[in-house]
N, C-alpha and C. Protein backbone atom coordinates (compact mmCIF):
# COMPACT_ATOMS: atom_id res chain seq x y z
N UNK A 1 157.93 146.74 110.81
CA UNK A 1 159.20 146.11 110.55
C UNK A 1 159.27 144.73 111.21
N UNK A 2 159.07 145.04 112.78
CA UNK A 2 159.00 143.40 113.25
C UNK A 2 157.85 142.20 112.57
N UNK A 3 156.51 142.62 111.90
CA UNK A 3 155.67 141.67 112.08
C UNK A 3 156.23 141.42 109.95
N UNK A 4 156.98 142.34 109.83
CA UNK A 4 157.89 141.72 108.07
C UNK A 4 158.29 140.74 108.20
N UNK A 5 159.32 140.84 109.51
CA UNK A 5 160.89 139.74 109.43
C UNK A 5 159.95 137.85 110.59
N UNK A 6 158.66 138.48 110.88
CA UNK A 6 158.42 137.44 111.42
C UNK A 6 157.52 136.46 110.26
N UNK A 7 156.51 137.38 109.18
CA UNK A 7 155.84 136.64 108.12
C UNK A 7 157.19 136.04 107.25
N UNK A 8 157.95 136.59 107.26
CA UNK A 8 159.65 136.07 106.19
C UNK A 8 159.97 134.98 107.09
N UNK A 9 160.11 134.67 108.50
CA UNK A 9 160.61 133.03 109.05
C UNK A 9 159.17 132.54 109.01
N UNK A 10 158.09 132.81 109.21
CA UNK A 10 156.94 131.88 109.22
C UNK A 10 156.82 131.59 107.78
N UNK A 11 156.86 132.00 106.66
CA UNK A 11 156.99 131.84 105.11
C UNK A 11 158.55 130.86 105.08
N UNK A 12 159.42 131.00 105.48
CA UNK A 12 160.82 129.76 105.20
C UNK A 12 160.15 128.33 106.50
N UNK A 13 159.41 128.53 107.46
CA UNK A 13 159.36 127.49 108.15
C UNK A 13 158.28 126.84 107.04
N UNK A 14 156.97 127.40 106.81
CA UNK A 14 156.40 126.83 105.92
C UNK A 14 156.91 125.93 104.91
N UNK A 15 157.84 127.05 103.90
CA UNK A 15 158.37 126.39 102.69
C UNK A 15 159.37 124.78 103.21
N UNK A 16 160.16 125.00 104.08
CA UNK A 16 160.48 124.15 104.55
C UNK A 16 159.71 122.70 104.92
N UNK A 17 158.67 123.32 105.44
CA UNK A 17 157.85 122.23 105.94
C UNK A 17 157.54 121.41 104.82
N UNK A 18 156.70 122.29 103.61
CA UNK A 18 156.35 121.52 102.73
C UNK A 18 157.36 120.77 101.52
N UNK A 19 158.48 121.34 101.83
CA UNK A 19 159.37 120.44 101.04
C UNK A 19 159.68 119.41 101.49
N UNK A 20 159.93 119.05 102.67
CA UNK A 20 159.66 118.00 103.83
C UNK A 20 158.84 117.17 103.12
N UNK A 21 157.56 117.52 103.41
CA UNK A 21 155.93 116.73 102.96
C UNK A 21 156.41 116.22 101.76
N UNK A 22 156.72 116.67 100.67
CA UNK A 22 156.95 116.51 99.45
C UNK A 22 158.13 114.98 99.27
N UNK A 23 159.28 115.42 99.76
CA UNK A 23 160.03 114.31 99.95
C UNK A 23 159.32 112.90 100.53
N UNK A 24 158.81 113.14 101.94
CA UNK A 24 157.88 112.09 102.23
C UNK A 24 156.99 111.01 101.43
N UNK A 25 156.08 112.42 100.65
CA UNK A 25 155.05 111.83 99.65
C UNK A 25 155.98 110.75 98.41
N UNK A 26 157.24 111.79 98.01
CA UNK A 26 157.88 110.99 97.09
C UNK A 26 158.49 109.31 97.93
N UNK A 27 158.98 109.57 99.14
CA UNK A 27 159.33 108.02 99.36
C UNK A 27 158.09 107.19 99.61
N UNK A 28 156.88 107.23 99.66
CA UNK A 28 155.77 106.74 100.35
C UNK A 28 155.28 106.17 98.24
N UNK A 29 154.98 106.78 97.94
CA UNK A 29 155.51 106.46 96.51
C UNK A 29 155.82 105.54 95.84
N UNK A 30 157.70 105.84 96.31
CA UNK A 30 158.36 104.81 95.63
C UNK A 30 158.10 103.43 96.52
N UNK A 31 157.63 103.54 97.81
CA UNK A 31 157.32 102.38 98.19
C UNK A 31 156.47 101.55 98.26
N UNK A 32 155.26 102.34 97.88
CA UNK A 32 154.02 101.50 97.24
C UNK A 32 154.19 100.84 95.67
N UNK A 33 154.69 101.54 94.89
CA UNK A 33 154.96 100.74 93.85
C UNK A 33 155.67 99.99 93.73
N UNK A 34 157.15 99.67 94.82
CA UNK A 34 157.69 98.72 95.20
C UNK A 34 156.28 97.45 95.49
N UNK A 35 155.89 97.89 96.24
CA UNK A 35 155.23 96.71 96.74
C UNK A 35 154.18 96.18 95.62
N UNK A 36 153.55 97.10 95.24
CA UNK A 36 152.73 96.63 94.36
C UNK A 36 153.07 95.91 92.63
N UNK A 37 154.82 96.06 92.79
CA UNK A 37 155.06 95.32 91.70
C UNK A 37 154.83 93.42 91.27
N UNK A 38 154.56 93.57 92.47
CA UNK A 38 154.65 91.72 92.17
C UNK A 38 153.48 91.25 91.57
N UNK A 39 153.43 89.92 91.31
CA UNK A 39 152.58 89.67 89.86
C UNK A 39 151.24 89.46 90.51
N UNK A 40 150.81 89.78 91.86
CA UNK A 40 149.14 89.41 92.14
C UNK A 40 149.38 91.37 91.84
N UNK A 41 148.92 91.63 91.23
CA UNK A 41 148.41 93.14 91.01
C UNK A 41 148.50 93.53 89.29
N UNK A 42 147.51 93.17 89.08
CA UNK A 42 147.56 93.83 87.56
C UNK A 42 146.90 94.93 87.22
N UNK A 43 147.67 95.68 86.54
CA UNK A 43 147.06 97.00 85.75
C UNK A 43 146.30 96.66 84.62
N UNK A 44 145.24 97.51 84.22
CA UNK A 44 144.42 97.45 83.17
C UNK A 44 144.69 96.40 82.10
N UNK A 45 145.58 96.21 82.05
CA UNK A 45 146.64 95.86 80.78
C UNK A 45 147.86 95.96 80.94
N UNK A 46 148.54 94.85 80.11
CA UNK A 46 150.11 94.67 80.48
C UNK A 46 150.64 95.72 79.10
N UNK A 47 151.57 96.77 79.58
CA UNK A 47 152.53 96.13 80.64
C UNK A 47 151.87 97.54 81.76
N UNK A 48 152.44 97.11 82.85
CA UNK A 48 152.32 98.23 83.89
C UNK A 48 153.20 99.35 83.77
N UNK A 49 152.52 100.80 83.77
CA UNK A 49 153.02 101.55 84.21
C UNK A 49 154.17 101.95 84.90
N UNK A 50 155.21 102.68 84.24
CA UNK A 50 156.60 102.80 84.85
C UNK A 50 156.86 104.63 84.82
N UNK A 51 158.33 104.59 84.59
CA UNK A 51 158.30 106.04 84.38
C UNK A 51 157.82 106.56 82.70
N UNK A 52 157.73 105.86 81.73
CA UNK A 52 157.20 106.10 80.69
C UNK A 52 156.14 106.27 80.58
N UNK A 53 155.50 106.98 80.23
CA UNK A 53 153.80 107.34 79.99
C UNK A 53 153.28 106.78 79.64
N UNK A 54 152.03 105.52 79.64
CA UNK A 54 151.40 105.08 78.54
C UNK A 54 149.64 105.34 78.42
N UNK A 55 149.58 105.11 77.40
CA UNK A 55 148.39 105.16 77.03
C UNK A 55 147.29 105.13 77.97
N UNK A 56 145.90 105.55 78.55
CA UNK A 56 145.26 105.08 79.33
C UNK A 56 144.19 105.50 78.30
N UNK A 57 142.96 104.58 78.45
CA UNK A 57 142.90 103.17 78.98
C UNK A 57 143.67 101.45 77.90
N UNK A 58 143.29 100.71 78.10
CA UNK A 58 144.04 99.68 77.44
C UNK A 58 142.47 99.45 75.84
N UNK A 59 142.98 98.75 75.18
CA UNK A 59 142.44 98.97 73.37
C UNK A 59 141.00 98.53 73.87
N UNK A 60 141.12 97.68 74.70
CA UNK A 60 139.39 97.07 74.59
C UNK A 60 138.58 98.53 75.02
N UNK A 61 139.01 99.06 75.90
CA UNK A 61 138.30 100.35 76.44
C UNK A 61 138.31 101.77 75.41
N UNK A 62 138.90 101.60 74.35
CA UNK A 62 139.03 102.82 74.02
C UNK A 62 137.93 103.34 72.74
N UNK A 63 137.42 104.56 72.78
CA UNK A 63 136.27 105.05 71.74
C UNK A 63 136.37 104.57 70.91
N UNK A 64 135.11 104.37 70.23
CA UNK A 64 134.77 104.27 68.63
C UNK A 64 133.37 105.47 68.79
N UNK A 65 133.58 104.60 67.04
CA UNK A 65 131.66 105.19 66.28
C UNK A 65 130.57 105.27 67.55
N UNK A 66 130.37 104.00 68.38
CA UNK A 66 129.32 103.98 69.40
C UNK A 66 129.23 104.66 70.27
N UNK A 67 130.05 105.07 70.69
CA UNK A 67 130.66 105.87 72.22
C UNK A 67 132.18 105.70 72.67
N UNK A 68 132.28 107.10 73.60
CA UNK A 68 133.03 107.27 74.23
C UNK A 68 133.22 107.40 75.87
N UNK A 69 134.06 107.63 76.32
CA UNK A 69 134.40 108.01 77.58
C UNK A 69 133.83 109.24 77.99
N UNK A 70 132.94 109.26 79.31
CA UNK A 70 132.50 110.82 79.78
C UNK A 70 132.71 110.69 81.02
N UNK A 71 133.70 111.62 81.36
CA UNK A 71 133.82 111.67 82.91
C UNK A 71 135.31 111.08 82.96
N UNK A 72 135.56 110.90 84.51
CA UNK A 72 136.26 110.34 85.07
C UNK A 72 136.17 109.20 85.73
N UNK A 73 137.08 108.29 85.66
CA UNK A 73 137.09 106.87 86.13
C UNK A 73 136.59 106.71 87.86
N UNK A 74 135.87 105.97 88.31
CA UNK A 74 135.94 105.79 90.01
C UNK A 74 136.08 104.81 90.34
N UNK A 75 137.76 104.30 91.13
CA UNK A 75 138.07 103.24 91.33
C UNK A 75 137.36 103.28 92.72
N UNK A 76 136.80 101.75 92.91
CA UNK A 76 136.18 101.33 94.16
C UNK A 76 137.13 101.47 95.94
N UNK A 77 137.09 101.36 96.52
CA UNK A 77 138.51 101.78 97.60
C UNK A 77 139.16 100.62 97.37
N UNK A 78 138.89 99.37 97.35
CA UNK A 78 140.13 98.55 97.27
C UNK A 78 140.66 98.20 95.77
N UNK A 79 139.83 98.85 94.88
CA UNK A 79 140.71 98.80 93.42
C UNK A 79 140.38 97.90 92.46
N UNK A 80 139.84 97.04 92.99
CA UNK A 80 139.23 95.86 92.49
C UNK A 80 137.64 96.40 91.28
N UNK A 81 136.85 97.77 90.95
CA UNK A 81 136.30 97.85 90.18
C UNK A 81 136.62 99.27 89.93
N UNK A 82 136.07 99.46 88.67
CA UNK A 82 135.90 100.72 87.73
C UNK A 82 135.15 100.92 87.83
N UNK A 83 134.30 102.55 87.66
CA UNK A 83 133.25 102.49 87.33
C UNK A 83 133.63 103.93 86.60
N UNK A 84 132.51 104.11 85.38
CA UNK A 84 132.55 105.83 84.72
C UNK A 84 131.64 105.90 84.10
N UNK A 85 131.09 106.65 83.43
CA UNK A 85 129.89 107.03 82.18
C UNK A 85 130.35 106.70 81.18
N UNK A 86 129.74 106.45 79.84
CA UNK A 86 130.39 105.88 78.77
C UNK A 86 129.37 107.06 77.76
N UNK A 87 129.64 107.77 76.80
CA UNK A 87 128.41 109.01 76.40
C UNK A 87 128.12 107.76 74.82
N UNK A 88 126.91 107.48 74.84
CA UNK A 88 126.79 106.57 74.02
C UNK A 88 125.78 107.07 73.01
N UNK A 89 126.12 106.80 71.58
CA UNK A 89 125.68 107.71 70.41
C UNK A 89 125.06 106.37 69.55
N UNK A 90 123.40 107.46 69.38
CA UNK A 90 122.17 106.21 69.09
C UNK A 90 121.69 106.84 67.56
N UNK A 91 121.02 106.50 66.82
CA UNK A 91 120.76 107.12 65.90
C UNK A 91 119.95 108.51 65.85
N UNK A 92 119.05 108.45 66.75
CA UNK A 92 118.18 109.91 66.57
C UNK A 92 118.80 110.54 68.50
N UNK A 93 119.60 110.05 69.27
CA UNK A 93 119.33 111.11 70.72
C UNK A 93 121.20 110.01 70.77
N UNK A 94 121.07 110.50 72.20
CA UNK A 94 122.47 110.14 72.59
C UNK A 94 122.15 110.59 74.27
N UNK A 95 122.84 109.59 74.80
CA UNK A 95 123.14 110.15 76.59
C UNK A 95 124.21 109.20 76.75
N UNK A 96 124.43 109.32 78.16
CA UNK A 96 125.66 108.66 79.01
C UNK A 96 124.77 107.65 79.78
N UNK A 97 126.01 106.71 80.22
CA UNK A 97 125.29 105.03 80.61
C UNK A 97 126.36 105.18 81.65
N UNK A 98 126.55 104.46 82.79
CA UNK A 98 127.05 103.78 83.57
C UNK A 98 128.15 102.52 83.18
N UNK A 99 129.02 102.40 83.23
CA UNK A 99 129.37 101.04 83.12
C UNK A 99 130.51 101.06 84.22
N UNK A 100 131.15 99.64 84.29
CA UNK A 100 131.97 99.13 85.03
C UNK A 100 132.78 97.82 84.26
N UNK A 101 134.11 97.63 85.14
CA UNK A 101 134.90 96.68 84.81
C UNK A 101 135.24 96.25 86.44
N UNK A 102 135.86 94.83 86.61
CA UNK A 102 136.08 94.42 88.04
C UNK A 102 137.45 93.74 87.50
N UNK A 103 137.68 93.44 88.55
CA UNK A 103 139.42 93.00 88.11
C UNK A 103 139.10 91.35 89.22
N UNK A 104 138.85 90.31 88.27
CA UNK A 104 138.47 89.10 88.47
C UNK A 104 139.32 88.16 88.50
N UNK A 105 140.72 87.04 89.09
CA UNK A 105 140.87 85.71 89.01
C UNK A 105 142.23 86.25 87.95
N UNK A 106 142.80 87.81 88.61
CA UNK A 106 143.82 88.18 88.15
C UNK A 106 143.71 88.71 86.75
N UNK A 107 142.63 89.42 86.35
CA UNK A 107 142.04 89.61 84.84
C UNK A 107 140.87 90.66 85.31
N UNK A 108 141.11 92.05 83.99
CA UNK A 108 139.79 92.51 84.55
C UNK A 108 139.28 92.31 83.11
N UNK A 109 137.74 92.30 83.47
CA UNK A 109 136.79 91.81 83.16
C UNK A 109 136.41 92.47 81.92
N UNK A 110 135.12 92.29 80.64
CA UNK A 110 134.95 93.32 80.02
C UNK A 110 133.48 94.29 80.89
N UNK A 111 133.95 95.07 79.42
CA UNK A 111 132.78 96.34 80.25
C UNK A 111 131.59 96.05 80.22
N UNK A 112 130.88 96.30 81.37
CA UNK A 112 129.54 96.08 81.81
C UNK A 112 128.48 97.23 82.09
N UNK A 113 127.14 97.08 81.53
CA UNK A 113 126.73 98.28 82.31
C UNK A 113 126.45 97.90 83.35
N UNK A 114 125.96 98.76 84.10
CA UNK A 114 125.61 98.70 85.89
C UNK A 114 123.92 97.83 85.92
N UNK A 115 123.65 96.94 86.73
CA UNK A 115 122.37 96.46 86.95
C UNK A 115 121.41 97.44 87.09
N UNK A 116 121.54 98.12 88.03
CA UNK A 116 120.69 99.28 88.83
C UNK A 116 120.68 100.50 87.94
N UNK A 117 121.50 100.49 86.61
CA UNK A 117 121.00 101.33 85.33
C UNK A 117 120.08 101.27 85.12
N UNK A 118 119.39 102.37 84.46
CA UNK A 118 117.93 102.65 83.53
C UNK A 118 118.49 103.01 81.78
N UNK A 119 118.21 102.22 80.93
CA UNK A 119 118.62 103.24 79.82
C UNK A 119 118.01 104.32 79.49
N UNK A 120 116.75 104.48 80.41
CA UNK A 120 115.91 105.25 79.45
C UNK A 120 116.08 106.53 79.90
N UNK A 121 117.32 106.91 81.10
CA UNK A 121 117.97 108.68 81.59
C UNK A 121 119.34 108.49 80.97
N UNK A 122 119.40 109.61 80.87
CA UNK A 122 121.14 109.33 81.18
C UNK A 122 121.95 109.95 82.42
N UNK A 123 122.77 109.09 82.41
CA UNK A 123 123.02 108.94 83.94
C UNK A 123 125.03 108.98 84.34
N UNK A 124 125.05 109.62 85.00
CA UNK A 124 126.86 110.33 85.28
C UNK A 124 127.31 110.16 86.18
N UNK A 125 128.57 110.86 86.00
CA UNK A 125 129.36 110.79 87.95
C UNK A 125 129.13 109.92 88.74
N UNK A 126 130.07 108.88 88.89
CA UNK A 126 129.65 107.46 89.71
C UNK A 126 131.02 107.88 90.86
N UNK A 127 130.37 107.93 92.29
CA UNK A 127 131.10 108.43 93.33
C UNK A 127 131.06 107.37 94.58
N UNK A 128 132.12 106.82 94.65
CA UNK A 128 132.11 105.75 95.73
C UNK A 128 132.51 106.70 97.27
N UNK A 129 131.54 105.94 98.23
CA UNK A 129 131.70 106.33 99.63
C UNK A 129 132.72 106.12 99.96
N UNK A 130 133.60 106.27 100.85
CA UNK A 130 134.62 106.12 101.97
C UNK A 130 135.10 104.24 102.15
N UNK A 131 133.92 103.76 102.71
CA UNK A 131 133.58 102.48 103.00
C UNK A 131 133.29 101.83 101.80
N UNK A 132 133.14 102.09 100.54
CA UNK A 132 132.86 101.41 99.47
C UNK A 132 131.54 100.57 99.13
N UNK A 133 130.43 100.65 100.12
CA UNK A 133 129.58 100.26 100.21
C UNK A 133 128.68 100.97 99.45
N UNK A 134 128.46 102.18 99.51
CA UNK A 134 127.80 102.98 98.61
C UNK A 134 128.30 103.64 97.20
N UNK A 135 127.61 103.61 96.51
CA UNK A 135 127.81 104.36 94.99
C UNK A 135 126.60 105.73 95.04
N UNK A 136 126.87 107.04 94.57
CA UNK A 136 126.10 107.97 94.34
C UNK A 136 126.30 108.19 92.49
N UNK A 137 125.25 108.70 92.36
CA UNK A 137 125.75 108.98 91.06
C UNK A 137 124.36 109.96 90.38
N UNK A 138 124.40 110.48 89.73
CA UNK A 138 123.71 111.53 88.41
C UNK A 138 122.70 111.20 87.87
N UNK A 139 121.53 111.41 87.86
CA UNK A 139 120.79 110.72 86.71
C UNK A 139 119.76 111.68 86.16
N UNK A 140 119.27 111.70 85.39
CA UNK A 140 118.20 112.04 85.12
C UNK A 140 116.71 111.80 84.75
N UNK A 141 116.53 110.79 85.69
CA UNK A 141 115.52 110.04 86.33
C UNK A 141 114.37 111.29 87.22
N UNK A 142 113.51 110.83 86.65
CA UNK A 142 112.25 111.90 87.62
C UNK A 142 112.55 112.01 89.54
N UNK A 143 112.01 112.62 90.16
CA UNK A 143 112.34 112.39 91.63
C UNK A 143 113.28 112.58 92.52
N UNK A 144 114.29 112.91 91.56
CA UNK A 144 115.80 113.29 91.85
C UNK A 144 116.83 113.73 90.94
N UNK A 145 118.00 114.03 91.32
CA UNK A 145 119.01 114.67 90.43
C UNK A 145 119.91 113.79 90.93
N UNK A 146 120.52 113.74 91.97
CA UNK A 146 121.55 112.23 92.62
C UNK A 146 120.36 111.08 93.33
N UNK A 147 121.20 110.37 92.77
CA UNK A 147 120.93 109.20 93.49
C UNK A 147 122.17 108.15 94.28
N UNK A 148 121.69 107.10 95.12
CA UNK A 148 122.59 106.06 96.11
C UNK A 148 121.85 105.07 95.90
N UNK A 149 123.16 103.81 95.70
CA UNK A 149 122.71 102.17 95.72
C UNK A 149 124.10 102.23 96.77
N UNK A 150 122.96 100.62 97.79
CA UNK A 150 124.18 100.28 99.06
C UNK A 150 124.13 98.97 98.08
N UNK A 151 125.28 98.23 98.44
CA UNK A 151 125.89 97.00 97.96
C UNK A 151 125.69 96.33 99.39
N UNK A 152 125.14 94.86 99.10
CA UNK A 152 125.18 93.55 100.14
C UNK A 152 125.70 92.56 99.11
N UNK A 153 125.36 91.39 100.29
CA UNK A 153 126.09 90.10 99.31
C UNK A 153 125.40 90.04 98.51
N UNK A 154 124.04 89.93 98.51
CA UNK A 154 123.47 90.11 96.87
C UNK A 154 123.34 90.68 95.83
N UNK A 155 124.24 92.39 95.58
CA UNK A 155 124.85 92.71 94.91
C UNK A 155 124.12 94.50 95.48
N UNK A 156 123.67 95.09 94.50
CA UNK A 156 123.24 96.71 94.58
C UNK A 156 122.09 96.65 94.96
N UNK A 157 121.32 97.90 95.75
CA UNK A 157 119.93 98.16 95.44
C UNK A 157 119.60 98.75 94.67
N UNK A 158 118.27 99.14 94.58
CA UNK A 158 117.29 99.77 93.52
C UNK A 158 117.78 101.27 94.57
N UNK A 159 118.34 102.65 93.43
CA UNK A 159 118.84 103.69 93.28
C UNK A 159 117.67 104.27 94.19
N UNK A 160 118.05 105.04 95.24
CA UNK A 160 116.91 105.91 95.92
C UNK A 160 117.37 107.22 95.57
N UNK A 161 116.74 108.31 95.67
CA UNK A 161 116.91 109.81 95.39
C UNK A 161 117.11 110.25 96.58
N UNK A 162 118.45 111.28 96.42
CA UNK A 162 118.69 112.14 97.64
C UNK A 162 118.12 112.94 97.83
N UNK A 163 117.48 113.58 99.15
CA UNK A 163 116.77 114.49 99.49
C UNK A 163 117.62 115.90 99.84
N UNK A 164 117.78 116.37 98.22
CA UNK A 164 118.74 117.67 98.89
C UNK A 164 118.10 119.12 98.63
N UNK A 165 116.92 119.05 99.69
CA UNK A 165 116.37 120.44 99.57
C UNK A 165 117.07 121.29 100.02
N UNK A 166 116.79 122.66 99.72
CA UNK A 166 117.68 123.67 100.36
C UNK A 166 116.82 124.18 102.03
N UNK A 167 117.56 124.55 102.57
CA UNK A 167 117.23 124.78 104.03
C UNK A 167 116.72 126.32 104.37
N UNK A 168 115.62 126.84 104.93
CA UNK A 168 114.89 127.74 104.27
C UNK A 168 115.28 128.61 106.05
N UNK A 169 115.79 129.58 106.36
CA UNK A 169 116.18 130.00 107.56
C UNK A 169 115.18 131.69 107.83
């Protein structure tokens, strides 16, 4: 009976708590998009995002006959690039490519594939580090299954393979 009526206040302190959190998250929210309304911040395409739903992505980005979208988008940490797979359809085979967009001089850019692409795998899941310095991503390149390029001022490296053997105890 006692350890009922104590999971019933530890279950209302909880619920409590997280309705709390929730409110928070909602003003933290409305105050980033406050801030981020002013005109150095552009979305994909005008107009920006409000409470109305729109379309994602903007017309230049969107499928045809050649290809489509595979995967999910990976914005860089400061926002400034895209990156995703694009599943691109050839006459006799088909795979996924890499590409990217950067948001340039208040304009983002068109789509690019990645330098440090190969066409000749196809290649997925583009996963930015913490620090934004690194990209991991999918390929199907001999030698590996993931791979990592670090970014310097001179742009990406050549993709090394992760060493993810399993650990034999």
């Amino acid at each position: 009976m006692k350890t009922n009526f104590i999971n019933k206040i530890a279950l209302s302190i909880f619920a409590s708590f997280f309705c709390y959190q929730l409110y928070i998250n909602a003003q933290e929210i409305n105050n980033t998009n406050a801030v981020k309304s002013d005109t150095t911040w552009k979305y994909l395409g005008p107009p920006r995002p409000g409470m109305t739903p729109l379309r994602f992505p903007p017309d230049s980005l969107l499928a045809n006959n050649n290809g489509f979208w595979h995967g999910s988008p990976m914005f860089s940490p400061d926002l400034k690039e895209m990156y995703w797979s694009k599943y691109t359809i050839y006459p006799t085979y088909n795979r996924t490519e890499l590409v990217f967009v950067k948001y340039e001089n208040f304009n983002w850019t068109s789509m690019q594939y990645i330098t440090f692409g190969n066409l000749n795998y196809s290649e997925n899941n583009p996963f930015f580090s913490f620090s934004g310095d690194t990209l991991y991503f999918q390929s199907q390149r001999p030698d590996g299954f993931i791979f990592r390029v670090t970014r310097s001022t001179s742009g990406w490296s050549q993709p090394v393979p992760l060493n993810l053997s399993k650990k034999v105890r």
